[in-house]
Protein backbone atom coordinates (compact mmCIF):
# COMPACT_ATOMS: atom_id res chain seq x y z
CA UNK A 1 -23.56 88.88 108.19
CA UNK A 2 -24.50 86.15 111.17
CA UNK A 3 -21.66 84.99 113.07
CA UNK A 4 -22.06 81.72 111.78
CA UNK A 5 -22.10 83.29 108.10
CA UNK A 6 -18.18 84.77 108.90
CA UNK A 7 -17.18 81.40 110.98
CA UNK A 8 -17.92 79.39 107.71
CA UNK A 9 -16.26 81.52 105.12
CA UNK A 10 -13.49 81.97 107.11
CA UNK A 11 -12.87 78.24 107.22
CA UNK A 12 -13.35 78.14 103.50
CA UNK A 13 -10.60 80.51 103.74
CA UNK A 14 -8.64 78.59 106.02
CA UNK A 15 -8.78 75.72 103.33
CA UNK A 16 -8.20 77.13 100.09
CA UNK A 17 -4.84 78.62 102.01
CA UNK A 18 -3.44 75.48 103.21
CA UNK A 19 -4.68 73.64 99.70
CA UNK A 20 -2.64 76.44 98.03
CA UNK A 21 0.89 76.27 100.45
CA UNK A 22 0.31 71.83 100.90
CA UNK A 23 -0.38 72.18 104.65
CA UNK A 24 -2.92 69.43 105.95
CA UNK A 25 -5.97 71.47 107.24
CA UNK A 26 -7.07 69.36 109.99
CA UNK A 27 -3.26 70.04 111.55
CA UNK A 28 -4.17 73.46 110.99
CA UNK A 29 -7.44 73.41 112.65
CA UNK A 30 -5.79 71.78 115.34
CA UNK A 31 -2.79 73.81 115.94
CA UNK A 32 -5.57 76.34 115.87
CA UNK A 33 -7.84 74.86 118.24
CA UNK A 34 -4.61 74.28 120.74
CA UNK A 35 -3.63 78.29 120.17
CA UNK A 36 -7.03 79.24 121.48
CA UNK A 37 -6.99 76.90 124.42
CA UNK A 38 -3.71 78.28 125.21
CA UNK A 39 -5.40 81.66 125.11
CA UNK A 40 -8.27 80.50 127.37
CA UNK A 41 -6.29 78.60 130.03
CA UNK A 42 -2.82 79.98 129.91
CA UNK A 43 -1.57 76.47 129.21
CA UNK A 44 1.63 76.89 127.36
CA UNK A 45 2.44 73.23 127.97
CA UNK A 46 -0.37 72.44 126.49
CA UNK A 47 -0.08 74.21 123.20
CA UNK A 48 3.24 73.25 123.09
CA UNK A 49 2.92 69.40 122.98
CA UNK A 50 0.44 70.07 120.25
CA UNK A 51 2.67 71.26 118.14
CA UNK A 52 5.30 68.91 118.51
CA UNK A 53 3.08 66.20 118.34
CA UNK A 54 1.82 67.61 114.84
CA UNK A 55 5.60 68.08 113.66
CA UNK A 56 6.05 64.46 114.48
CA UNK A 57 2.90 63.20 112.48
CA UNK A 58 3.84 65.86 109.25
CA UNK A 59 7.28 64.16 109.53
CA UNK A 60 6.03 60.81 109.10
């Protein structure tokens, strides 16, 4: 399988998850996007505010 093969069923993945336990997948792919920045630029700040910030909107 191609790397972009996995990367695509692995979102599929992703979505039929959050569909399944109500979680919105764009905060998902968000808090996940903010994990791996984290990861790349030791920014905890960073990743932190992000998930506040999508606390805030799921609270809304």
């Amino acid at each position: 399988m191609k790397i972009s093969e996995i990367k695509t069923v692995q979102n599929l993945k992703l979505k039929e998850m959050c569909s399944e336990k109500k979680i919105d997948y764009n905060s998902m792919l968000s808090l996940l996007d903010s994990v791996k920045t984290k990861k790349l630029l030791k920014r905890n700040n960073y990743h932190q505010q992000k998930l506040n910030d999508e606390i805030e909107k799921a609270l809304k």
